[in-house]
C-alpha atoms as a PDB file:
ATOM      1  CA  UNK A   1      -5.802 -13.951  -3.102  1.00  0.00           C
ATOM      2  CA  UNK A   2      -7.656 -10.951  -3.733  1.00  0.00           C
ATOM      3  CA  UNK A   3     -10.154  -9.525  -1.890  1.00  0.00           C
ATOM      4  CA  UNK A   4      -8.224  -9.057   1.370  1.00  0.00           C
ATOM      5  CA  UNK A   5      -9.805  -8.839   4.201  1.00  0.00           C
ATOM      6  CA  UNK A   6      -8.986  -7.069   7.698  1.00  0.00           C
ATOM      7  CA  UNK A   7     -11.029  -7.043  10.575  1.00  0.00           C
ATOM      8  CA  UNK A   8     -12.407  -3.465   9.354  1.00  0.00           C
ATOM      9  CA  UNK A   9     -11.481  -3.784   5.856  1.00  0.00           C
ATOM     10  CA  UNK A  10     -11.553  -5.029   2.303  1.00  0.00           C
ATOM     11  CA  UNK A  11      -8.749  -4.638   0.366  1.00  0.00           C
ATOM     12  CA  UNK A  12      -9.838  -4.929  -3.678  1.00  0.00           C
ATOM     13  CA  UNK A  13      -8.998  -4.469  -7.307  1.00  0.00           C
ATOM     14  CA  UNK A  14     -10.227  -0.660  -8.389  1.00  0.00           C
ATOM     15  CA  UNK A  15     -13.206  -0.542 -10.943  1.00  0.00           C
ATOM     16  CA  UNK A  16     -14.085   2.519 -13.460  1.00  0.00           C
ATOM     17  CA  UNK A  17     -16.454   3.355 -10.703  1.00  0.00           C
ATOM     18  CA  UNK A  18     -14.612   4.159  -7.910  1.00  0.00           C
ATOM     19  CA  UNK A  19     -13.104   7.233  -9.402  1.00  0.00           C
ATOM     20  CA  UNK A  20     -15.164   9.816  -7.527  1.00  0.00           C
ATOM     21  CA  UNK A  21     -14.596   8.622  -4.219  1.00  0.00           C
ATOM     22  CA  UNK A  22     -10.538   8.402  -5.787  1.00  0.00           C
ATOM     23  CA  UNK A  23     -10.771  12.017  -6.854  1.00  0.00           C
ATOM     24  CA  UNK A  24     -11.425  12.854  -3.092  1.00  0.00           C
ATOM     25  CA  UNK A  25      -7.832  11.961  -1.497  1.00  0.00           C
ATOM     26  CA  UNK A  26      -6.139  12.418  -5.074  1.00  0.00           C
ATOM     27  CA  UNK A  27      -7.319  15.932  -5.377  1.00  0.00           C
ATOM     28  CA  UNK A  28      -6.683  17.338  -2.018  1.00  0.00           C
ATOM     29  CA  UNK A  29      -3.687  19.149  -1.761  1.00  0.00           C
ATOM     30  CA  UNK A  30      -2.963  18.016   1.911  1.00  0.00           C
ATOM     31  CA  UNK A  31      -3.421  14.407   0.935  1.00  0.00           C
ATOM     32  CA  UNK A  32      -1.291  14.767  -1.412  1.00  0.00           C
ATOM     33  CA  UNK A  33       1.588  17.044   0.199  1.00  0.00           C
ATOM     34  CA  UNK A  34       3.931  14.331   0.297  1.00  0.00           C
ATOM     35  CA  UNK A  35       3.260  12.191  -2.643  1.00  0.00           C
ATOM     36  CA  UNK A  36       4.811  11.666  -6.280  1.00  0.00           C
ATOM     37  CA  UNK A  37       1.162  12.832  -7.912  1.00  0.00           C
ATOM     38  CA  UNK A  38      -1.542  15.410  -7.714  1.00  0.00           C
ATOM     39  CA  UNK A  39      -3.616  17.328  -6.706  1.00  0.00           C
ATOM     40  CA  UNK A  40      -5.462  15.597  -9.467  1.00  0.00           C
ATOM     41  CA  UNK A  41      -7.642  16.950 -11.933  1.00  0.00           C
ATOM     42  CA  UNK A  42     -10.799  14.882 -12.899  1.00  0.00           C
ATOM     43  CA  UNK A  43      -9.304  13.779 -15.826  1.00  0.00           C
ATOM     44  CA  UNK A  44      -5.488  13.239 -14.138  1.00  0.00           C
ATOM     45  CA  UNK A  45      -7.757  10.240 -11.813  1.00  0.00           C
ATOM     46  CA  UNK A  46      -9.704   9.028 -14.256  1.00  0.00           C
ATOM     47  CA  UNK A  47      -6.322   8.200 -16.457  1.00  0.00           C
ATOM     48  CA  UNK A  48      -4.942   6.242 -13.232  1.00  0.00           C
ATOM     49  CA  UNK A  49      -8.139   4.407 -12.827  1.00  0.00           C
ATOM     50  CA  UNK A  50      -7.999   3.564 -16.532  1.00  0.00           C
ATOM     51  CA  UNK A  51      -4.028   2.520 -16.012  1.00  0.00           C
ATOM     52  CA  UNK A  52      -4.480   0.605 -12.945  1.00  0.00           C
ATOM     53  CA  UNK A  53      -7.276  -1.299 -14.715  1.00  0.00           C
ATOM     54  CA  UNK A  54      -5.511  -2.452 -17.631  1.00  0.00           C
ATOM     55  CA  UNK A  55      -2.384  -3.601 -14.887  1.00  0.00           C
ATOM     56  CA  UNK A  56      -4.933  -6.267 -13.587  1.00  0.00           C
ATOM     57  CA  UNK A  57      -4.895  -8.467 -16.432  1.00  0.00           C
ATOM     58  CA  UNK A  58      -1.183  -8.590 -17.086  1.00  0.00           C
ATOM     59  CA  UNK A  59       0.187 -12.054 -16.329  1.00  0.00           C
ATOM     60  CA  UNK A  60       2.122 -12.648 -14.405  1.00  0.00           C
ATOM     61  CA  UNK A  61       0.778  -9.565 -12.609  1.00  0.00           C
ATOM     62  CA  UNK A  62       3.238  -8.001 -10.603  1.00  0.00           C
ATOM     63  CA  UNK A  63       1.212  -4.680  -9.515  1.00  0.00           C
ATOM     64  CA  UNK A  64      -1.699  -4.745  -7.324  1.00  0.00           C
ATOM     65  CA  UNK A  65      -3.326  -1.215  -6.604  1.00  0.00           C
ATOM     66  CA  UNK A  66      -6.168  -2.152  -4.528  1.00  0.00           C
ATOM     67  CA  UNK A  67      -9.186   0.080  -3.536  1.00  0.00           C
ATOM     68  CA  UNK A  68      -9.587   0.214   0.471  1.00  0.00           C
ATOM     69  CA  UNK A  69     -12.970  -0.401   1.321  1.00  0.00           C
ATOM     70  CA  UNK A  70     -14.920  -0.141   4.903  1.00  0.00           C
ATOM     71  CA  UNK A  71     -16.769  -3.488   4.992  1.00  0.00           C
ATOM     72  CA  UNK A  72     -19.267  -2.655   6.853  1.00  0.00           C
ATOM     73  CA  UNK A  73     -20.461   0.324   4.299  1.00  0.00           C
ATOM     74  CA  UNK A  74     -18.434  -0.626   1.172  1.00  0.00           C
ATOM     75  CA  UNK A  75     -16.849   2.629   1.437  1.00  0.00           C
ATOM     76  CA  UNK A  76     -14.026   3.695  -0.257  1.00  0.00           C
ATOM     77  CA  UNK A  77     -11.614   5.146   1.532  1.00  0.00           C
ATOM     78  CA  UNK A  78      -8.219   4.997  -0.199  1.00  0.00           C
ATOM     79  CA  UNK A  79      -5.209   2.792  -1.828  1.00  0.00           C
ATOM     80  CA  UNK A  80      -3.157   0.000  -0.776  1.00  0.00           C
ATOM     81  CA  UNK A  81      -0.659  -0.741  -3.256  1.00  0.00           C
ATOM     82  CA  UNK A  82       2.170  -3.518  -3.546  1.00  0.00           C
ATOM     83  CA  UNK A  83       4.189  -3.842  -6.583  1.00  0.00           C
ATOM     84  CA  UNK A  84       6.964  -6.551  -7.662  1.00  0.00           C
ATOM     85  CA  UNK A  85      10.184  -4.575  -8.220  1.00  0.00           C
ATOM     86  CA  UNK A  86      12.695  -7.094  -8.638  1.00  0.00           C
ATOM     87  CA  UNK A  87      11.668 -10.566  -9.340  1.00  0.00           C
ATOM     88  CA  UNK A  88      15.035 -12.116  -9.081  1.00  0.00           C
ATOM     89  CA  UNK A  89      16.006 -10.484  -5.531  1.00  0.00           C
ATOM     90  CA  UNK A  90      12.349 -10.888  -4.887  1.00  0.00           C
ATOM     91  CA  UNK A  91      11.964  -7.522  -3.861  1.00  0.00           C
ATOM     92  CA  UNK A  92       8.901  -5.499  -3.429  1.00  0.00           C
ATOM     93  CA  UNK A  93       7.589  -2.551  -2.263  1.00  0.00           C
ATOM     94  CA  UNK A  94       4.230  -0.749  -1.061  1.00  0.00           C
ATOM     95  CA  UNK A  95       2.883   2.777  -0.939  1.00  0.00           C
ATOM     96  CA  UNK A  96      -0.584   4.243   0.701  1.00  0.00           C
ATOM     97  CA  UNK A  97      -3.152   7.075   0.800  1.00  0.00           C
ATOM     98  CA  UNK A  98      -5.842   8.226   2.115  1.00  0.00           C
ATOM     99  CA  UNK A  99      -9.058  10.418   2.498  1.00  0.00           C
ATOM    100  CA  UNK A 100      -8.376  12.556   4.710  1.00  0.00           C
ATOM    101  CA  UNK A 101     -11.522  12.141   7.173  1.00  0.00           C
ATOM    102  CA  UNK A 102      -9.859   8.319   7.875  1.00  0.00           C
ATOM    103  CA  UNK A 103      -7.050   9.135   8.939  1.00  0.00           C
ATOM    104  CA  UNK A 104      -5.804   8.787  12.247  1.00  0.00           C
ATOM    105  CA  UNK A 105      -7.963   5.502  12.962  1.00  0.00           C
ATOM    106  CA  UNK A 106      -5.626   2.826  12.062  1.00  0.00           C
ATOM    107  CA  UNK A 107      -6.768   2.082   8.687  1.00  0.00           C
ATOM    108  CA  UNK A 108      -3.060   2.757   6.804  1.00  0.00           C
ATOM    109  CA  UNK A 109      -1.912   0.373   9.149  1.00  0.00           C
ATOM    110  CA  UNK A 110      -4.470  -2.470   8.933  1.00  0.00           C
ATOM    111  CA  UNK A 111      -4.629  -2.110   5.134  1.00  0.00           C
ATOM    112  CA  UNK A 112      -0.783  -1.999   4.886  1.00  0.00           C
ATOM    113  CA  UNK A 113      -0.361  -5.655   7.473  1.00  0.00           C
ATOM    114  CA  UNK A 114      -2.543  -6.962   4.845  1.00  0.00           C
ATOM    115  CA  UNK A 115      -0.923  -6.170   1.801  1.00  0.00           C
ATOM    116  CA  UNK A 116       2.351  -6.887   3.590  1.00  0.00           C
ATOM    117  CA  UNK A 117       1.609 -10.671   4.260  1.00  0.00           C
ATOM    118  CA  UNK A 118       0.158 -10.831   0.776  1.00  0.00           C
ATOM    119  CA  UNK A 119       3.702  -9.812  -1.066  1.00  0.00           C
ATOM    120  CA  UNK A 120       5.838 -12.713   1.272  1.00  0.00           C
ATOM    121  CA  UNK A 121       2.595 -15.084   1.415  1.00  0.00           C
ATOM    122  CA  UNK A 122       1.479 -14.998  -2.009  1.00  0.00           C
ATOM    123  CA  UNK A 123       3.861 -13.294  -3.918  1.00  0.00           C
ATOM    124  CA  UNK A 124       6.864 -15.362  -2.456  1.00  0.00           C
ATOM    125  CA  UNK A 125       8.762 -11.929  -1.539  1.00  0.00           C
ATOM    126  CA  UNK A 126      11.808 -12.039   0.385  1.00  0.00           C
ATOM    127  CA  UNK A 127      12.540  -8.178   0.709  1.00  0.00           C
ATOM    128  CA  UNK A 128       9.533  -5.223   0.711  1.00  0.00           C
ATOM    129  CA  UNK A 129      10.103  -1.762   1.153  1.00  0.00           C
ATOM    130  CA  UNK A 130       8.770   1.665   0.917  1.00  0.00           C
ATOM    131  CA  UNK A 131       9.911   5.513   1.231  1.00  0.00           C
ATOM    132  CA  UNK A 132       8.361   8.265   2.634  1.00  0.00           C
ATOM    133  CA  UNK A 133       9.344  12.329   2.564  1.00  0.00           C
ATOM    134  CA  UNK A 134      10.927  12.953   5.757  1.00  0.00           C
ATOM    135  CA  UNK A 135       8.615  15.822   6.975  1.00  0.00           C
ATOM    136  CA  UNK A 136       5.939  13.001   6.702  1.00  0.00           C
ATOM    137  CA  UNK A 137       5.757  11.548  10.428  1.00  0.00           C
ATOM    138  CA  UNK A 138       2.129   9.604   9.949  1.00  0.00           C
ATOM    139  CA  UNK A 139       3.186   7.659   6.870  1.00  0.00           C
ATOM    140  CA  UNK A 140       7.089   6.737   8.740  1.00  0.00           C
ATOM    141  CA  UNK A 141       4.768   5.854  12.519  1.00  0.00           C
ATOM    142  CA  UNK A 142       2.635   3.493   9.843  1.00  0.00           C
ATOM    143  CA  UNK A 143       6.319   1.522   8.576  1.00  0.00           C
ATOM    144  CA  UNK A 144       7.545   1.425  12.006  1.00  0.00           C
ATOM    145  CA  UNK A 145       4.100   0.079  13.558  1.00  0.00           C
ATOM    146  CA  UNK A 146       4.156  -3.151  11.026  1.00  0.00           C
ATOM    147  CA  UNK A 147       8.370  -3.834  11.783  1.00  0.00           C
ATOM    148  CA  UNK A 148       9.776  -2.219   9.438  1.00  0.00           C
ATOM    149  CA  UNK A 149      13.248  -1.381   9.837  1.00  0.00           C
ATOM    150  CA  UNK A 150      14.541   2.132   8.807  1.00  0.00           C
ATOM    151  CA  UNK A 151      17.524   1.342   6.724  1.00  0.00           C
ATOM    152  CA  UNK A 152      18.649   4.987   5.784  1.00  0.00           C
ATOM    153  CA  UNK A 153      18.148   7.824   4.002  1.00  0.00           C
ATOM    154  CA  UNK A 154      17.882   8.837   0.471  1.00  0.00           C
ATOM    155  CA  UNK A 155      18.932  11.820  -0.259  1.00  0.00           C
ATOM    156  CA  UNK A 156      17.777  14.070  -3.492  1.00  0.00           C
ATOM    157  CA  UNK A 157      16.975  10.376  -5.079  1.00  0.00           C
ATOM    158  CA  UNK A 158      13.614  11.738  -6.858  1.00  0.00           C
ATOM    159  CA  UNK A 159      12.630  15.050  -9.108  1.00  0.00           C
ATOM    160  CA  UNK A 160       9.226  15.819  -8.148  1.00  0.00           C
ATOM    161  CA  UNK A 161       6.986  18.737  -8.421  1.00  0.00           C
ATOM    162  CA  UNK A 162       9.853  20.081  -9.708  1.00  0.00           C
ATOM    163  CA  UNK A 163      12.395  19.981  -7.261  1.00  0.00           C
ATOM    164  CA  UNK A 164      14.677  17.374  -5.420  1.00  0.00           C
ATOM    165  CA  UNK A 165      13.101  15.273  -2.770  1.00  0.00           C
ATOM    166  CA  UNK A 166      14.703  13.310   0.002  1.00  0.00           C
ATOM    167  CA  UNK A 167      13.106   9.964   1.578  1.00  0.00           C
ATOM    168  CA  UNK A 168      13.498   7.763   4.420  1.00  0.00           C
ATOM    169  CA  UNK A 169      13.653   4.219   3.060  1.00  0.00           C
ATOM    170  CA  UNK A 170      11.969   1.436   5.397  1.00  0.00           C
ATOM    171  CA  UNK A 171      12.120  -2.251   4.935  1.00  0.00           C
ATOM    172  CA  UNK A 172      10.716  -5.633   5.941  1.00  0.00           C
ATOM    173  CA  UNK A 173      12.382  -9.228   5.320  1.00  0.00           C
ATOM    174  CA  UNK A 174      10.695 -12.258   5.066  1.00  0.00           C
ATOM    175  CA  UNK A 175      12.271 -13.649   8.169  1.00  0.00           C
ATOM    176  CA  UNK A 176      11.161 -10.611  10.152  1.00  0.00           C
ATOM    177  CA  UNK A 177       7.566 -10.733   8.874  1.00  0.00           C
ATOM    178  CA  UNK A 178       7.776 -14.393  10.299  1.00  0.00           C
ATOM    179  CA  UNK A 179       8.651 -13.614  13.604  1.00  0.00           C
ATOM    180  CA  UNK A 180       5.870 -11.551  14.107  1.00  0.00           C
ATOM    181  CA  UNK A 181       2.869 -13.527  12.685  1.00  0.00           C
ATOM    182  CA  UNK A 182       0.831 -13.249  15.557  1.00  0.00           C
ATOM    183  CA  UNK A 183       0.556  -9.483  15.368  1.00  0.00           C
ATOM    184  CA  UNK A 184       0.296  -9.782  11.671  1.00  0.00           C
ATOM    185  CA  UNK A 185      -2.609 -12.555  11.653  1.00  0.00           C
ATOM    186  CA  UNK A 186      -4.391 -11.546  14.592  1.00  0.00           C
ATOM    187  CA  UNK A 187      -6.670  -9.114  12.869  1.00  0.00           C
ATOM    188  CA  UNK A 188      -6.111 -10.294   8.916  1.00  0.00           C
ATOM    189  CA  UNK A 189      -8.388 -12.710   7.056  1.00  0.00           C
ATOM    190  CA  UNK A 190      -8.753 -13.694   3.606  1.00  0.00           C
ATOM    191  CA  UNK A 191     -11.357 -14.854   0.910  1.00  0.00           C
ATOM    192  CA  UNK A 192      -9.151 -17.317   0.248  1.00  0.00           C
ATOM    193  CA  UNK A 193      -7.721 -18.051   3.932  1.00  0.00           C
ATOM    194  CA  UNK A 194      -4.504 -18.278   4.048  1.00  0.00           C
ATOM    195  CA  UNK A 195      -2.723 -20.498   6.166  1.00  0.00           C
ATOM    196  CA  UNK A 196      -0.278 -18.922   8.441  1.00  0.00           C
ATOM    197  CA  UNK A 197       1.485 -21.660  10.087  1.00  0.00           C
ATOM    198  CA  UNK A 198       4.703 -21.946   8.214  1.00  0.00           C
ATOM    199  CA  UNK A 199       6.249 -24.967   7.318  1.00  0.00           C
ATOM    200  CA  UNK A 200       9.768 -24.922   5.879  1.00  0.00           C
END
């Protein structure tokens, strides 16, 4: 269910507001360095606010960008995201940024446990995944922190900012996630709380 919650965090659906504090990772170049998009122009994050909006209502809704929020001061301090890619294989797969002044404090990887037991807990995932650029250590030490497994490397798989890019891919199964529930619950609550004794 949505809001997440972490012991630091709240995990929740963007609103047209939030696109200042947005513009602040999505505009900086060394944010950005690694990623698909920007550096954003005013207008560039205002369109993805606008997108990610409209993705909330679609049922079933298979795409949940959510706004990462410091609980104690409602801050906004990036993007969680964890889309359905494959609803047959029930495959999914996540991606994450940040403002730069967080980083290096654990957020990425509390936000990213959360969204993690969301997709097999709520979304009834069997496979998640996610790729980073190989020059980009944080984002691979933030996979290999919540178990993922690297499972090999892509090589000239995307065309961006016009040239080829290589990626690491990482990946969690279901089974995996299991096995490590008490690392995974220990610091993760829910609006909604989720029960995290499995039962097969």
């Amino acid at each position: 269910m949505i809001p997440l919650e972490t012991q630091r965090l709240i995990l929740r659906d963007f609103v047209e507001s939030d696109w200042q504090e947005v513009h602040k990772y999505a505009a900086d170049a060394e944010v950005v360095r690694y990623l698909t998009f920007g550096p954003n122009t005013e207008e560039d994050t205002k369109n993805f606010l606008q997108t990610e909006i409209s993705l909330q209502s679609k049922e079933p809704r298979e795409h949940f960008a959510l706004a990462v929020t410091l609980k104690a001061q409602k801050h906004l301090i990036g993007i969680c995201r964890i889309s359905v890619k494959d609803t047959e294989n029930k495959t999914g797969s996540i991606g994450y940024s940040f403002t730069k002044q967080f980083w290096g404090q654990g957020y990425a990887t509390e936000a990213v446990k959360a969204v993690v037991s969301f997709g097999f807990q709520e979304l009834n995932l069997h496979r998640i995944f996610a790729t980073c650029h190989p020059e980009n250590i944080a984002s691979a030490r933030v996979m290999q922190k919540i178990g993922m497994q690297q499972e090999g490397y892509l090589r000239q798989h995307h065309w961006i900012k016009g040239k080829w890019r290589d990626s690491w891919l990482y990946a969690i199964l279901e089974h995996e996630w299991r096995a490590s529930m008490d690392d995974y619950s220990e610091n993760i609550t829910y609006k909604c709380p989720i029960d995290f004794s499995w039962k097969d």
